[in-house]
Protein backbone atom coordinates (compact mmCIF):
# COMPACT_ATOMS: atom_id res chain seq x y z
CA UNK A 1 -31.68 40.15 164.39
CA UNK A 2 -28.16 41.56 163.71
CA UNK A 3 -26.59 38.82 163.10
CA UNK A 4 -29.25 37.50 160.96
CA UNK A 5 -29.28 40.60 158.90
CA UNK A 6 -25.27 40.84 158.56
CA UNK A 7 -25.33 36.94 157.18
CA UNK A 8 -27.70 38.12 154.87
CA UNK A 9 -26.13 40.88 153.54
CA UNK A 10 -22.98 38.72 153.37
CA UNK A 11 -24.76 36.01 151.30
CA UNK A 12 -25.92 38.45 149.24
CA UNK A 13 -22.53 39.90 148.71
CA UNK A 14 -21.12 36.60 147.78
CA UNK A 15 -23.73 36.28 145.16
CA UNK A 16 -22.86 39.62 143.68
CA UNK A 17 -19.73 38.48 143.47
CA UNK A 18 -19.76 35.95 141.21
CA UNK A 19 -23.20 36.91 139.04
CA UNK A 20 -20.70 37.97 136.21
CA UNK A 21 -19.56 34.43 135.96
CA UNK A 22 -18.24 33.66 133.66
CA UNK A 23 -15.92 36.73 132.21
CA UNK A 24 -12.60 35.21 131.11
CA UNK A 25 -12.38 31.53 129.42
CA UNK A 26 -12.69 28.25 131.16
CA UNK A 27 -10.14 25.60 131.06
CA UNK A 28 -10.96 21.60 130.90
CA UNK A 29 -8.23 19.63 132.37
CA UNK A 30 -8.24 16.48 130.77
CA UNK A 31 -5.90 14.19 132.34
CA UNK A 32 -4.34 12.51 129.41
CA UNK A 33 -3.05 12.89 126.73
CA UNK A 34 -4.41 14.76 122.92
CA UNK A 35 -5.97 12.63 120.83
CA UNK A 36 -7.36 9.98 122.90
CA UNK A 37 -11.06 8.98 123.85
CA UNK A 38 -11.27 11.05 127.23
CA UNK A 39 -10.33 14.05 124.84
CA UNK A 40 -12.37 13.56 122.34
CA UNK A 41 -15.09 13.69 124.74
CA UNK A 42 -13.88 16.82 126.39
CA UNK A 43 -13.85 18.31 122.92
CA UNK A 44 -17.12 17.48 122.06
CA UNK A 45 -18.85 18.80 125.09
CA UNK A 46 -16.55 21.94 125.00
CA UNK A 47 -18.78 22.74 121.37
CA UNK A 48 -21.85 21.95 123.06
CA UNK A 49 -20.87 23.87 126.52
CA UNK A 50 -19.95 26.65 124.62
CA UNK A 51 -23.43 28.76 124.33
CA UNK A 52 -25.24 28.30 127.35
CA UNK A 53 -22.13 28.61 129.45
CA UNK A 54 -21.50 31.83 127.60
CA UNK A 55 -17.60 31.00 127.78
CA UNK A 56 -14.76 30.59 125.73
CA UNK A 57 -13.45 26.83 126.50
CA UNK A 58 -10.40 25.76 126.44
CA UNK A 59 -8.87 22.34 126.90
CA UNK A 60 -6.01 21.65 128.96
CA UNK A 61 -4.09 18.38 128.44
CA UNK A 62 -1.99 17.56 131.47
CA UNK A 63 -1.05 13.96 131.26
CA UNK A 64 0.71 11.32 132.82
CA UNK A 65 0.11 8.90 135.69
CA UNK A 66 -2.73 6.91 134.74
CA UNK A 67 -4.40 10.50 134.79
CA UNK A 68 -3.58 11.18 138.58
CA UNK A 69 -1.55 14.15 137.58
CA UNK A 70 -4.41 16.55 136.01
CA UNK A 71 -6.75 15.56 138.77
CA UNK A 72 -3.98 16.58 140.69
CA UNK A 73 -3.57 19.77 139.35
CA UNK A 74 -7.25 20.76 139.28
CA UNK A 75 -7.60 19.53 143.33
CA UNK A 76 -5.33 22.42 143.93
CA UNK A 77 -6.47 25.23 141.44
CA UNK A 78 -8.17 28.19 142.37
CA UNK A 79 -11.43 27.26 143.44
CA UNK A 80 -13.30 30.03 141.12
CA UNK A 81 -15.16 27.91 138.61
CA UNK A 82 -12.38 28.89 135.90
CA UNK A 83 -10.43 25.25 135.88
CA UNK A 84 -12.51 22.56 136.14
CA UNK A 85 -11.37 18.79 135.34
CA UNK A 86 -12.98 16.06 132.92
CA UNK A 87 -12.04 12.73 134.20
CA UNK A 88 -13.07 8.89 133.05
CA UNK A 89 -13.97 5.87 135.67
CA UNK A 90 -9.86 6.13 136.77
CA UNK A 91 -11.19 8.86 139.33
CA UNK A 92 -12.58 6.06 140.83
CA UNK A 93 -10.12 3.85 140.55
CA UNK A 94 -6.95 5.76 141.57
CA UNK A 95 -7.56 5.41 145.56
CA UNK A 96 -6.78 1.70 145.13
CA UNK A 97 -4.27 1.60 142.12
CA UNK A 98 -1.91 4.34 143.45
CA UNK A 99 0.06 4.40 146.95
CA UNK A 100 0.95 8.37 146.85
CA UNK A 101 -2.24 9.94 145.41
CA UNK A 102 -2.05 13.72 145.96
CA UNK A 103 -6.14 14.40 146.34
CA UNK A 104 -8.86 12.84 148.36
CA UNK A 105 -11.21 11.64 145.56
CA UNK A 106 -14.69 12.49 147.60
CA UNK A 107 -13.25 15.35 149.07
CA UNK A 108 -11.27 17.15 147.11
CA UNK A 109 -13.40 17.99 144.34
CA UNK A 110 -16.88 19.82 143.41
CA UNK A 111 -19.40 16.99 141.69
CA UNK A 112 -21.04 18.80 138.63
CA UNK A 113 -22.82 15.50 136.78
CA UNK A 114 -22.04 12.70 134.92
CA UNK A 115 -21.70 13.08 130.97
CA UNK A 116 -21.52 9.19 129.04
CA UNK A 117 -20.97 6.00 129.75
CA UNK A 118 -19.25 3.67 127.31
CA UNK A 119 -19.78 -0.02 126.56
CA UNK A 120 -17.31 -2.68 126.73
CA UNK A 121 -16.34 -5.52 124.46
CA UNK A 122 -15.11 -8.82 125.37
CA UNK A 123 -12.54 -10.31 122.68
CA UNK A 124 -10.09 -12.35 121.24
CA UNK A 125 -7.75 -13.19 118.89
CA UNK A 126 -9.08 -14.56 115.33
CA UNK A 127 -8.12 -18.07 115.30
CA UNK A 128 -9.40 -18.62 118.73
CA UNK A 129 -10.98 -21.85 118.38
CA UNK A 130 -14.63 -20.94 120.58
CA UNK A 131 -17.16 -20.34 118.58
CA UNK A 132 -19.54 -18.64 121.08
CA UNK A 133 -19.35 -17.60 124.66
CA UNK A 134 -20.34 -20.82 125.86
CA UNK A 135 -17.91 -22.47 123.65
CA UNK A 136 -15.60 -19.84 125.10
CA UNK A 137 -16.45 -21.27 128.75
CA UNK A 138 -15.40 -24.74 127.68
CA UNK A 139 -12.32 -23.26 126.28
CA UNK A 140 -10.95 -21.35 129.48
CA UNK A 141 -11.86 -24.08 131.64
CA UNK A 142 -9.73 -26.61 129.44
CA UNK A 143 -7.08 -24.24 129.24
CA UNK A 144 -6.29 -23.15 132.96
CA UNK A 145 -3.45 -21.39 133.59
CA UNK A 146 -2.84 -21.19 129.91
CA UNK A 147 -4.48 -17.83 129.32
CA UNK A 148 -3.03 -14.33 128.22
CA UNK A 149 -5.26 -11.62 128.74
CA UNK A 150 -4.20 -7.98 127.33
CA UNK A 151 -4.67 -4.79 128.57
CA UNK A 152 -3.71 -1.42 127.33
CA UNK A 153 -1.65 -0.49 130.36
CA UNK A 154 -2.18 -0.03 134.57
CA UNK A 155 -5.47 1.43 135.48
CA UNK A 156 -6.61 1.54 131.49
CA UNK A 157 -10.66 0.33 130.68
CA UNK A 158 -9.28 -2.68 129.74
CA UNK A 159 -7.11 -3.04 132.77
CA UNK A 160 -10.19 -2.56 134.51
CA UNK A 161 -12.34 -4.46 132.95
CA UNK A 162 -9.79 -7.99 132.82
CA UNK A 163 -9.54 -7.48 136.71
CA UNK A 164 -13.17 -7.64 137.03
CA UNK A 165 -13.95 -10.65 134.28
CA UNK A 166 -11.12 -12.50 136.20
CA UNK A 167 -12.92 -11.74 139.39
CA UNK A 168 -16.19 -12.97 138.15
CA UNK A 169 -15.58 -16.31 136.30
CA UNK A 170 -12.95 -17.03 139.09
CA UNK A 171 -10.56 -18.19 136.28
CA UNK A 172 -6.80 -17.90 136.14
CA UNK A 173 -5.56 -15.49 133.73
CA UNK A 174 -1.62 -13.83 133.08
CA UNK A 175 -2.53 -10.30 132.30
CA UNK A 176 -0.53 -8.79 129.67
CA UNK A 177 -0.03 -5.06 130.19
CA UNK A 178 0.62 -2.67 126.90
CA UNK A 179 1.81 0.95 126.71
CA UNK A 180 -1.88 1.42 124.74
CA UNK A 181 -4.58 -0.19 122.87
CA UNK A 182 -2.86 0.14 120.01
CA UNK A 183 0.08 -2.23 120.43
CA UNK A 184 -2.33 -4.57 122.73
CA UNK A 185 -4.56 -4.36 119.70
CA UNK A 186 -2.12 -5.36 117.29
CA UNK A 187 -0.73 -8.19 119.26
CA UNK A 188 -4.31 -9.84 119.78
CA UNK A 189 -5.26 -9.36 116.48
CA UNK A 190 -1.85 -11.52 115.67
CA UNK A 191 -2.60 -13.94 117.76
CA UNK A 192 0.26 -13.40 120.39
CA UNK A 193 -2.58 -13.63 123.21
CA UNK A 194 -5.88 -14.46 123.99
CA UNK A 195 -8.34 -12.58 124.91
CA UNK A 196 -8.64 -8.28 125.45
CA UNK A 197 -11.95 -6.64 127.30
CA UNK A 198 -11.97 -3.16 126.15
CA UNK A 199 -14.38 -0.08 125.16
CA UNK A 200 -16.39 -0.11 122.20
CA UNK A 201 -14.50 3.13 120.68
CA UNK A 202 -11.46 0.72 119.94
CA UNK A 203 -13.04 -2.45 119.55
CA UNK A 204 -16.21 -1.84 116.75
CA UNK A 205 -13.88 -1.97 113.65
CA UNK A 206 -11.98 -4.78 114.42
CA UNK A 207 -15.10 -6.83 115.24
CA UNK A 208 -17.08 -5.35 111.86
CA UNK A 209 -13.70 -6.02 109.93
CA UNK A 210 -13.52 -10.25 111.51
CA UNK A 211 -10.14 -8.70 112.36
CA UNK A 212 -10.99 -10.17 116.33
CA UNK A 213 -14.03 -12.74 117.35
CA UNK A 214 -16.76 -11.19 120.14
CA UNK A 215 -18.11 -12.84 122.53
CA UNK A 216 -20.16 -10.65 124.44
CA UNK A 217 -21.01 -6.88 125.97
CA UNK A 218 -20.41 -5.43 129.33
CA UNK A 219 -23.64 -3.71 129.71
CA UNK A 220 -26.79 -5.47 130.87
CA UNK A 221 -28.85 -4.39 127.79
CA UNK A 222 -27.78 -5.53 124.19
CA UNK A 223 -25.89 -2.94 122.10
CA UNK A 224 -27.49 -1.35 118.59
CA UNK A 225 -25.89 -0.77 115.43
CA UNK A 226 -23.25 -3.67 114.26
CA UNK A 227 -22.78 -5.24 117.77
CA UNK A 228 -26.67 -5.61 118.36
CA UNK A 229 -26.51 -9.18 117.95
CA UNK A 230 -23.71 -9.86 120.70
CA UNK A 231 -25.46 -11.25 123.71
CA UNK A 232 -24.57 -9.51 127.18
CA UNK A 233 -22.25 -10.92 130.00
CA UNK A 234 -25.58 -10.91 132.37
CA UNK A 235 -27.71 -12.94 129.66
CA UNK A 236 -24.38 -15.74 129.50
CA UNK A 237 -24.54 -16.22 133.06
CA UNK A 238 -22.47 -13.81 134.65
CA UNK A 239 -25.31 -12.05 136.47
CA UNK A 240 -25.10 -8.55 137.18
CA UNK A 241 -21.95 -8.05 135.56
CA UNK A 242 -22.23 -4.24 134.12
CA UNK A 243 -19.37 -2.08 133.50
CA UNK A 244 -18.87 0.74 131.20
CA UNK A 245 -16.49 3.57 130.74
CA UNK A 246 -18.13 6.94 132.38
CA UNK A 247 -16.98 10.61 132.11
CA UNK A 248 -17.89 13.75 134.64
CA UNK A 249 -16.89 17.15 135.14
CA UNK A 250 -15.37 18.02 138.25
CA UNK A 251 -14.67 21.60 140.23
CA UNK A 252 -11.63 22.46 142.91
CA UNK A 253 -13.46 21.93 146.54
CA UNK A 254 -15.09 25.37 147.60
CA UNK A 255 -15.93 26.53 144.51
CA UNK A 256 -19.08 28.56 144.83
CA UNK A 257 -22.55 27.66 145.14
CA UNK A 258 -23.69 29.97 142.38
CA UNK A 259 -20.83 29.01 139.85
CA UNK A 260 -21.70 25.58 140.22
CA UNK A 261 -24.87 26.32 139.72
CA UNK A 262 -24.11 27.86 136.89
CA UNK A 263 -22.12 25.22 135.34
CA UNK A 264 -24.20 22.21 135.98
CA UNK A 265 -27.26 24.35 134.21
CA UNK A 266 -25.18 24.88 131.71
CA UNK A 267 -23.79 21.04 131.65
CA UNK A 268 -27.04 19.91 131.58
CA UNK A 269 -28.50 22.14 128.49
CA UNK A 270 -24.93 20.69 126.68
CA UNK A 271 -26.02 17.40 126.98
CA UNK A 272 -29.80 17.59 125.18
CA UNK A 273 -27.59 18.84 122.50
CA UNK A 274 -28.48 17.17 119.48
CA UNK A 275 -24.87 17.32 117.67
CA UNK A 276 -23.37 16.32 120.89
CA UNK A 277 -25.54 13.20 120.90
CA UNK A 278 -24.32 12.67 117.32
CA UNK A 279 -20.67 12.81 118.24
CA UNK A 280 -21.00 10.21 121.46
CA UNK A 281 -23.06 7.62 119.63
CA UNK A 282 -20.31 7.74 117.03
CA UNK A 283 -17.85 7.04 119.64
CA UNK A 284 -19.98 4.18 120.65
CA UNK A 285 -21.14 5.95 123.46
CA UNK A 286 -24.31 6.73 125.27
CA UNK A 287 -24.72 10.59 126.51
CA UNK A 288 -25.87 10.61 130.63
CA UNK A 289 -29.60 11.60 130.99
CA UNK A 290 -30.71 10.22 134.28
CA UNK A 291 -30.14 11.90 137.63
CA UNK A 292 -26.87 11.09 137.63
CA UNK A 293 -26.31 14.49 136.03
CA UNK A 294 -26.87 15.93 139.22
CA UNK A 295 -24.02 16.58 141.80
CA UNK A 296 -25.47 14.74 144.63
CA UNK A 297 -25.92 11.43 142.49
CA UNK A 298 -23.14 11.93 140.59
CA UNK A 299 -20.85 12.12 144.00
CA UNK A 300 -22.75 8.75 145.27
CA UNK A 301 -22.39 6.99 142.05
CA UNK A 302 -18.81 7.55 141.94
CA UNK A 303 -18.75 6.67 145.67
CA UNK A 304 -20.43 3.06 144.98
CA UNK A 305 -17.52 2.77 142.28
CA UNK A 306 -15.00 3.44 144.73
CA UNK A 307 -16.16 0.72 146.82
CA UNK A 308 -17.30 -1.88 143.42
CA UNK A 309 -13.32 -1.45 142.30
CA UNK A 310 -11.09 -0.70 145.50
CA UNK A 311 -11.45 -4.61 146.98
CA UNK A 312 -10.60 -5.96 143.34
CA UNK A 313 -7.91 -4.31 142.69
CA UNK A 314 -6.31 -4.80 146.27
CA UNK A 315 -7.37 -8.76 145.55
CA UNK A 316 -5.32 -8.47 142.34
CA UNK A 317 -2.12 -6.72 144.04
CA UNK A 318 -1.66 -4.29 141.15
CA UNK A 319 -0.29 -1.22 142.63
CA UNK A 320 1.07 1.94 141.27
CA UNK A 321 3.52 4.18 143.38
């Protein structure tokens, strides 16, 4: 009865502890760099985390890596609720990309809930002669070992996204790697190779302005707005192809219960937020509402990630030290 009593009063203390959480401002470590989608996104929810967190927020660009080194740095903060990290599908990815990674992805962190998911585009350059997907079909098959495919750099969406179109249509491609969408951008649009597979935040413009032909989304449901008319990968024949661009916030391992708690409340309140809604669709993304805002199936979700990328990558031989 002691003992029981003691543990009690120790749970209890713990509690106490942290029920003033939180009284000093909260960092975001995003992982790359200013500017860029993945802070965008972190700046977005940082407005809409704002009030019910009851926290100042303040983001934290630490890039490099492929985004490996602000994961890194989070996975060894002070496990207090006070530095948290906002990280894209490259969490996922990292265990298979890079040799020397300084955190165990499932064990190293808190899971607080996924935030968005963004579609991807498949594309190519203008004078591309298919006129459709299926024309497009025709074209890679006539073209073997002919075909440049671009991507904005190791472990980037569209990295990610060429590995696994490769993987699926079991067709030959060089890939192409840039030091950003930008350049890879500029270079497709020029004709100076083929095709690019990349999120709908860089690609919508270029398709609305004919600057590149599309061929088809990632997801397995048709887009809205200007893209609604571009079929699916799963509706051309590639069934079950899905893949989209997905953000969560993360904690150091041991944080709390009750901050966490806290945090994932608060995450959750942020995301009904009608201006934040606002901001993602006009990003082309679509704001997280299922259960996957909750730790438990956001750490499984991430785990069947893990598994969907590491054995394509590893096929593909494209390592990172």
């Amino acid at each position: 009865m002691k003992k029981i009593l003691l543990a009690s009063v120790a749970a209890l203390s713990v509690g106490a502890a942290w029920a003033d959480y939180p009284d000093k401002p909260v960092t975001i470590v995003v992982p790359f760099a200013a500017g860029g989608p993945t802070d965008k996104v972190a700046r977005d929810l940082a407005e809409a985390l704002r009030k019910p967190l009851n926290a100042t927020i303040v983001i934290e660009n630490v890039g490099g890596a492929g985004g490996t080194l602000g994961a890194t740095k989070v996975s060894k903060a002070a496990p207090d609720g006070y530095t948290l990290l906002l990280h894209h599908i490259g969490l996922s990815t990292s265990p298979a990309l890079y040799r020397n990674l300084q955190y165990k992805t499932l064990d190293d962190f808190e899971y607080l809930g996924l935030i968005n998911e963004v579609p991807m585009t498949l594309i190519a350059r203008p004078n591309l002669p298919a006129a459709n997907y299926a024309d497009l079909v025709k074209w890679m098959a006539a073209n073997k070992g002919k075909i440049n495919l671009a991507n904005a750099g190791l472990g980037s969406a569209s990295h990610l996204c060429g590995l696994l179109y490769m993987s699926t249509v079991k067709v030959d491609m060089t890939t192409v790697p840039y030091k950003g969408t930008g350049p890879a951008m500029t270079d497709l649009i020029g004709g100076q190779v083929d095709l690019m597979c990349d999120q709908t935040t860089n690609t919508t413009t270029q398709i609305d302005g004919g600057k590149v032909k599309a061929y088809a989304v990632s997801t397995t449901k048709r887009l809205g707005g200007s893209l609604a008319k571009l079929p699916t990968l799963d509706e051309s024949g590639l069934k079950g192809f899905n893949v989209t661009i997905w953000h969560g916030m993360y904690a150091p391992k041991g944080t709390p219960k009750a901050v966490l708690e806290k945090i994932n409340t608060a995450l959750k309140t942020a995301l009904k937020d009608a201006e934040f809604h606002k901001r993602e669709e006009a990003l082309g993304a679509v704001v997280v509402t299922d259960g996957r805002v909750n730790p438990a199936e956001h750490k499984k979700f991430v785990a069947d990630e893990i598994a969907k990328w590491s054995p394509i990558i590893k096929a593909a031989g494209q390592y990172a030290d």
